[in-house]
Protein backbone atom coordinates (compact mmCIF):
# COMPACT_ATOMS: atom_id res chain seq x y z
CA UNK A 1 98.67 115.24 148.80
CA UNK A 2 98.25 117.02 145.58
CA UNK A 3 96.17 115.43 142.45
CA UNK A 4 97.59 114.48 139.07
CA UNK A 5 96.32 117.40 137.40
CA UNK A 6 97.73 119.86 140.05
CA UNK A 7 101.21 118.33 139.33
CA UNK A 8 100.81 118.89 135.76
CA UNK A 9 100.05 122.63 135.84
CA UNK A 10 102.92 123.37 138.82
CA UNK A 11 105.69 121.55 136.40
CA UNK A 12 104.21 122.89 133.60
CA UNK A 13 104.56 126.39 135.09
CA UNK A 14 107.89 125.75 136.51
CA UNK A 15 109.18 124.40 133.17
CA UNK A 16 108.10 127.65 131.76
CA UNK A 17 109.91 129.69 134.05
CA UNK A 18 113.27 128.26 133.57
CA UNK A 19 112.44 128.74 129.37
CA UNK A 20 111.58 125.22 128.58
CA UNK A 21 110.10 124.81 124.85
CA UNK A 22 106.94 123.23 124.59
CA UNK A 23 106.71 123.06 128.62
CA UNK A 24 103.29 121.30 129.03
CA UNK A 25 103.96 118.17 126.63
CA UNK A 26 107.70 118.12 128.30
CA UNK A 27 105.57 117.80 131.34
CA UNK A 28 103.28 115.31 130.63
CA UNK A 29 106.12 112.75 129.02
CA UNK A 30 107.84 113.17 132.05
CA UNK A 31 104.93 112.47 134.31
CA UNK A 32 103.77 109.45 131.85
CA UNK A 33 107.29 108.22 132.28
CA UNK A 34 107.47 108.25 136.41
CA UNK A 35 103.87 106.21 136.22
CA UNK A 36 104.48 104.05 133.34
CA UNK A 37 101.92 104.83 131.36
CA UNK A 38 101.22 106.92 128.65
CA UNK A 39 100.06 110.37 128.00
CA UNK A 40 96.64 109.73 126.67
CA UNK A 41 96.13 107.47 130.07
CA UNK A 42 97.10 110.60 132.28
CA UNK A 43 93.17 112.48 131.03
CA UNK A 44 91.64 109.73 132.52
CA UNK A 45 93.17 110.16 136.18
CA UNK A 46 93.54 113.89 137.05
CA UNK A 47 92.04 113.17 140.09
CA UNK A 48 94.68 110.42 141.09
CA UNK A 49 97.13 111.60 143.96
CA UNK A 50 100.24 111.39 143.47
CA UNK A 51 102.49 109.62 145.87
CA UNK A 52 105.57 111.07 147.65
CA UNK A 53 107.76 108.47 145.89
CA UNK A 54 106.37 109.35 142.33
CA UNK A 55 107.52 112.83 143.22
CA UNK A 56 110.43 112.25 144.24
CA UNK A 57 111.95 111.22 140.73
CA UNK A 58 109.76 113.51 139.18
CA UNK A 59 111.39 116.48 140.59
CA UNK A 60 114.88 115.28 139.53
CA UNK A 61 113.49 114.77 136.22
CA UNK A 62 112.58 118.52 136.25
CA UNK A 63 115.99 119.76 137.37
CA UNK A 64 117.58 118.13 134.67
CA UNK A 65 115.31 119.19 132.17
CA UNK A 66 115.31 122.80 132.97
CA UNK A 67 119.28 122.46 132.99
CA UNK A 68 119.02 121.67 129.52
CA UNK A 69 119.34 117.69 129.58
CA UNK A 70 117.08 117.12 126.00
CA UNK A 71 113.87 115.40 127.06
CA UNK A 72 115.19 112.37 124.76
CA UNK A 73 117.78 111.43 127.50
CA UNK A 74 115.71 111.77 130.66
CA UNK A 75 113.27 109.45 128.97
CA UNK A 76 115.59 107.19 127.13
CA UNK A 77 113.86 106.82 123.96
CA UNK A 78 112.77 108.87 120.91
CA UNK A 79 110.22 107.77 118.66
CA UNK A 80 111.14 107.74 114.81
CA UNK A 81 109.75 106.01 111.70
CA UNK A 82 107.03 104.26 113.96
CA UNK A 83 109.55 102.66 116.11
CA UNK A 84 111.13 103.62 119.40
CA UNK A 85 114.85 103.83 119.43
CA UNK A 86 117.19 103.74 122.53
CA UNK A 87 118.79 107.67 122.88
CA UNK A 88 121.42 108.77 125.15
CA UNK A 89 124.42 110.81 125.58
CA UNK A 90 126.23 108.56 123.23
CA UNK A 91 124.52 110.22 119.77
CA UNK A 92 122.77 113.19 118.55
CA UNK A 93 118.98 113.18 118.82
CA UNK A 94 117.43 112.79 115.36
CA UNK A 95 115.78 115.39 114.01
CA UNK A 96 112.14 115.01 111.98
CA UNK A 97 113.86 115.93 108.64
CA UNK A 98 116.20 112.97 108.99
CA UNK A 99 112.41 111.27 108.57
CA UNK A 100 112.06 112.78 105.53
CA UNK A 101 115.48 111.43 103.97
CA UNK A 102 114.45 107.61 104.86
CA UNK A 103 111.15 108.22 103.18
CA UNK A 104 113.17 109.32 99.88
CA UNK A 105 115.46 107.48 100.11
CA UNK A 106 112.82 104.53 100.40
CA UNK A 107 111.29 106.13 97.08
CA UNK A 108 114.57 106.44 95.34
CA UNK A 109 115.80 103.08 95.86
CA UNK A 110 114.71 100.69 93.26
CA UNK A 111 113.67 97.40 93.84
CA UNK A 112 116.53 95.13 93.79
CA UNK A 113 118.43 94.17 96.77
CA UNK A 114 120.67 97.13 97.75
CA UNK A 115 123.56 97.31 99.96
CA UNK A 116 123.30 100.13 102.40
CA UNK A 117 126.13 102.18 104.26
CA UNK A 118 125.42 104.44 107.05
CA UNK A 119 128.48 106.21 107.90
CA UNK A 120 128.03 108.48 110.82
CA UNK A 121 125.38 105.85 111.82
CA UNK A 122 125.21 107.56 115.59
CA UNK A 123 122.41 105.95 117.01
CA UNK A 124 121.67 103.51 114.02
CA UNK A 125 118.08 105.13 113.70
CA UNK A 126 118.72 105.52 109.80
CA UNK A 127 120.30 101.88 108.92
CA UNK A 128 118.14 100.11 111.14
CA UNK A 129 114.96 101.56 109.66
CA UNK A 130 116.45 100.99 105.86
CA UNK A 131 117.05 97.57 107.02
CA UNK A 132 113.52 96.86 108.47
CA UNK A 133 111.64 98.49 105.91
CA UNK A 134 113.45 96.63 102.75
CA UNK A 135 113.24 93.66 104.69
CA UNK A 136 114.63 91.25 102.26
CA UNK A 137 115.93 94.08 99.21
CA UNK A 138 118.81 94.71 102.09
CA UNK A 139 121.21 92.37 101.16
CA UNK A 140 123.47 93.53 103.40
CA UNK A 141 123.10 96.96 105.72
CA UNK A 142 125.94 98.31 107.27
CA UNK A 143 126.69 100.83 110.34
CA UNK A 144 130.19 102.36 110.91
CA UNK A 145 130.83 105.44 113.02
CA UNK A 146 134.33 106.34 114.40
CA UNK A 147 132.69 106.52 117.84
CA UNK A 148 132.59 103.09 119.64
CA UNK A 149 129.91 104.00 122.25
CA UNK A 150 127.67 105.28 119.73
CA UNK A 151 127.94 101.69 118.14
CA UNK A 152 127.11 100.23 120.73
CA UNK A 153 124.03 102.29 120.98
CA UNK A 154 123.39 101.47 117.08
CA UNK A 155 123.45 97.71 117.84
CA UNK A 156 121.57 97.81 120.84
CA UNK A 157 118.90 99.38 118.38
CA UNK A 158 119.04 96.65 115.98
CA UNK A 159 118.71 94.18 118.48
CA UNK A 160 115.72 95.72 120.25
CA UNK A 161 113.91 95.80 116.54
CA UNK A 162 115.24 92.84 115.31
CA UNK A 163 117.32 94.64 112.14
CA UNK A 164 120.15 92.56 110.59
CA UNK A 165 122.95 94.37 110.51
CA UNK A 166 126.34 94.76 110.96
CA UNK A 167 128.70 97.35 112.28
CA UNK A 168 132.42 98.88 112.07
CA UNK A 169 134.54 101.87 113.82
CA UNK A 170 136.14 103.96 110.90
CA UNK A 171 137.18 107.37 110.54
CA UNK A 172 134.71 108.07 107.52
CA UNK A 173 135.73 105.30 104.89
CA UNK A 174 139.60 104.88 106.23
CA UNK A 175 137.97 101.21 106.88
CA UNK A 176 135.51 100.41 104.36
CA UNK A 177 136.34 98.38 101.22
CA UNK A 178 134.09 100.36 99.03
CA UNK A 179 134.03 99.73 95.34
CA UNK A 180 135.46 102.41 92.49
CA UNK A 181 132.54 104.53 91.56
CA UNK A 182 131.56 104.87 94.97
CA UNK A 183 133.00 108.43 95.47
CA UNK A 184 131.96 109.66 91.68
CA UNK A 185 128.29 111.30 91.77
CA UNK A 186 128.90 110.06 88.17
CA UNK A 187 126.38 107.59 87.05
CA UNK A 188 124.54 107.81 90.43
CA UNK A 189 121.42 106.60 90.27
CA UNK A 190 119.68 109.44 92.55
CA UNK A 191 121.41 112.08 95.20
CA UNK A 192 119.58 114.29 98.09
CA UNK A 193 120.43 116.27 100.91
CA UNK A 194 119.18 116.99 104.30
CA UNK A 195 119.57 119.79 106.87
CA UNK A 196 122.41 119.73 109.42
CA UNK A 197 121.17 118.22 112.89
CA UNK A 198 122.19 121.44 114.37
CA UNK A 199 122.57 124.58 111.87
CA UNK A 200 126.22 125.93 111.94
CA UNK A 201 129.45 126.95 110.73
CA UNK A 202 132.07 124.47 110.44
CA UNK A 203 135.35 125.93 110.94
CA UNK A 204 139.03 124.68 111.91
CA UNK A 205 138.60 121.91 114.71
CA UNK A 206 134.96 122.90 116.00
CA UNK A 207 132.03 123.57 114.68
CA UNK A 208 130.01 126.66 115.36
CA UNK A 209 126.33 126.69 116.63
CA UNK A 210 123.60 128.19 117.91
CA UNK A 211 123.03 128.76 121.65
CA UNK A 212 121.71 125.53 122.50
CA UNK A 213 122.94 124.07 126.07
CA UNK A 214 121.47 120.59 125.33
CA UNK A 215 123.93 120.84 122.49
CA UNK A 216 127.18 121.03 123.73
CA UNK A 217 126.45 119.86 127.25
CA UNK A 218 124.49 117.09 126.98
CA UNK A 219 125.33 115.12 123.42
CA UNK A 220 128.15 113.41 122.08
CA UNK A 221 130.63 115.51 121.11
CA UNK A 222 132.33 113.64 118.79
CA UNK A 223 128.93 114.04 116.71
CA UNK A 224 129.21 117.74 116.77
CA UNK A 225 132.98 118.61 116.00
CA UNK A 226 134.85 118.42 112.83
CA UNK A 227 138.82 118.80 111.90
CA UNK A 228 138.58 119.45 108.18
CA UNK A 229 137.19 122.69 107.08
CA UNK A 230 137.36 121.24 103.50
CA UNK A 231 134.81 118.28 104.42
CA UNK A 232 131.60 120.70 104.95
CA UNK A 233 129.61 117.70 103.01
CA UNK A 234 130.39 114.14 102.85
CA UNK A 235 128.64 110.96 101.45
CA UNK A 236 127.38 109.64 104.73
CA UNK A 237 124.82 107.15 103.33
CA UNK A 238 124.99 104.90 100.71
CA UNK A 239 122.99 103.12 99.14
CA UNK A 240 124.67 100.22 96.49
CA UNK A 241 122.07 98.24 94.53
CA UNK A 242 124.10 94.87 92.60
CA UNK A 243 125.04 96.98 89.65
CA UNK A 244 124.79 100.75 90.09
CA UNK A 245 124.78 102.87 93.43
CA UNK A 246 122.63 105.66 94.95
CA UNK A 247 124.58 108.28 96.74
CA UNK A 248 122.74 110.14 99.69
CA UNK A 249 124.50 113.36 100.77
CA UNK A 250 124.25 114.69 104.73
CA UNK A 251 126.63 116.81 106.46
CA UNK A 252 129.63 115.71 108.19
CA UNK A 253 128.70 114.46 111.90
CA UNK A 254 131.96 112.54 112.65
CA UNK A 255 135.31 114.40 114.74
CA UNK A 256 138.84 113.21 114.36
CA UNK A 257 140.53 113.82 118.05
């Protein structure tokens, strides 16, 4: 029966060889996850064995991982702002700039209660952090996303963290009563932008992008493609304090079938 730390290094080494990034911290979330612990607790029991029926889902952990399945999905969760947010299939995987965007965005907003939009809301992470870190400046924080499973994911977020929000299917705004100025950058009280969540070239029904299996076998598709090659950039977030309005810009996310 081999130890803990003999596991480790053999999928750590197997990982490698099928061209897995960052292969030994892939390995030890994945072995954390089969014993329900976490990693820091895995130091303190290399000398553990490790039983047939820990192996057993730990190797079809592995396959999927080296098959490209992001390491998100196999473990169900992805931590962001702090907090741990339900991921799937469903949504794109945030990225760590998207981190960056609610911390300015938290800096840009001023303090007065704010209505907040996240269109393209995917898996909510963005909304539901806006709404638990105003806490009380959100009057009201809604999610809409043209994708009904990835709502469901959203909500399941805000119920897991305890976020009041709300949530609507829309094809961008084709559903949301938004007031005039909201489409002017015109008297906006702030505006920013953020990298795409995967860098590419949108063109005629489908977007272009790197080689990335996870990509486009394992996330939501509707996330990825696009139908308007005139819609590069879209106000996806916004922000709308009681008398003026903060317009966030991020690229387009949503697809029209």
């Amino acid at each position: 029966m081999k130890t803990l730390l003999e596991v480790l290094q053999s999928g750590t080494d197997y990982l490698a060889r099928q061209g897995c990034d960052e292969a030994r911290a892939t390995m030890q979330h994945l072995m954390a996850h089969v014993l329900h612990c976490n990693r820091t607790a895995l130091y303190s029991r290399f000398d553990r064995p490790v039983e047939e029926a820990e192996l057993a889902p730990l190797r079809e952990l592995l396959k999927r991982r080296a098959a490209g399945e992001p390491l998100q999905h196999l473990l169900g969760f992805t931590e962001f702002f702090r907090r741990d947010f339900l991921t799937d299939a469903r949504a794109l995987i945030p990225r760590p700039e998207t981190e960056e965007l609610v911390e300015m965005v938290l800096k840009k907003i001023p303090d007065r209660p704010v209505r907040v939009l996240d269109m393209g809301t995917g898996s909510g992470i963005i909304g539901v952090t806006l709404a638990l870190e105003l806490k009380e400046r959100a009057k009201e924080v809604v999610l809409a996303d043209i994708s009904p499973q990835a709502l469901d994911l959203a909500l399941e977020n805000a119920m897991r963290l305890g976020a009041r929000v709300s949530t609507v299917q829309t094809d961008l705004f084709e559903n949301i009563p938004l007031e005039k100025p909201v489409l002017r950058q015109e008297g906006a009280d702030s505006s920013a932008s953020v990298p795409e969540e995967y860098p590419g070239r949108i063109n005629e029904g489908k977007t272009v992008c790197p080689a990335k299996r996870q990509l486009t076998r394992f996330q939501s598709a509707s996330a990825i493609h696009v139908k308007h090659t005139s819609l590069n950039a879209l106000i996806l977030i916004i922000a709308i304090p009681i008398e003026r309005i903060i317009i966030i810009r991020i690229p387009i996310r949503n697809d029209i079938q």
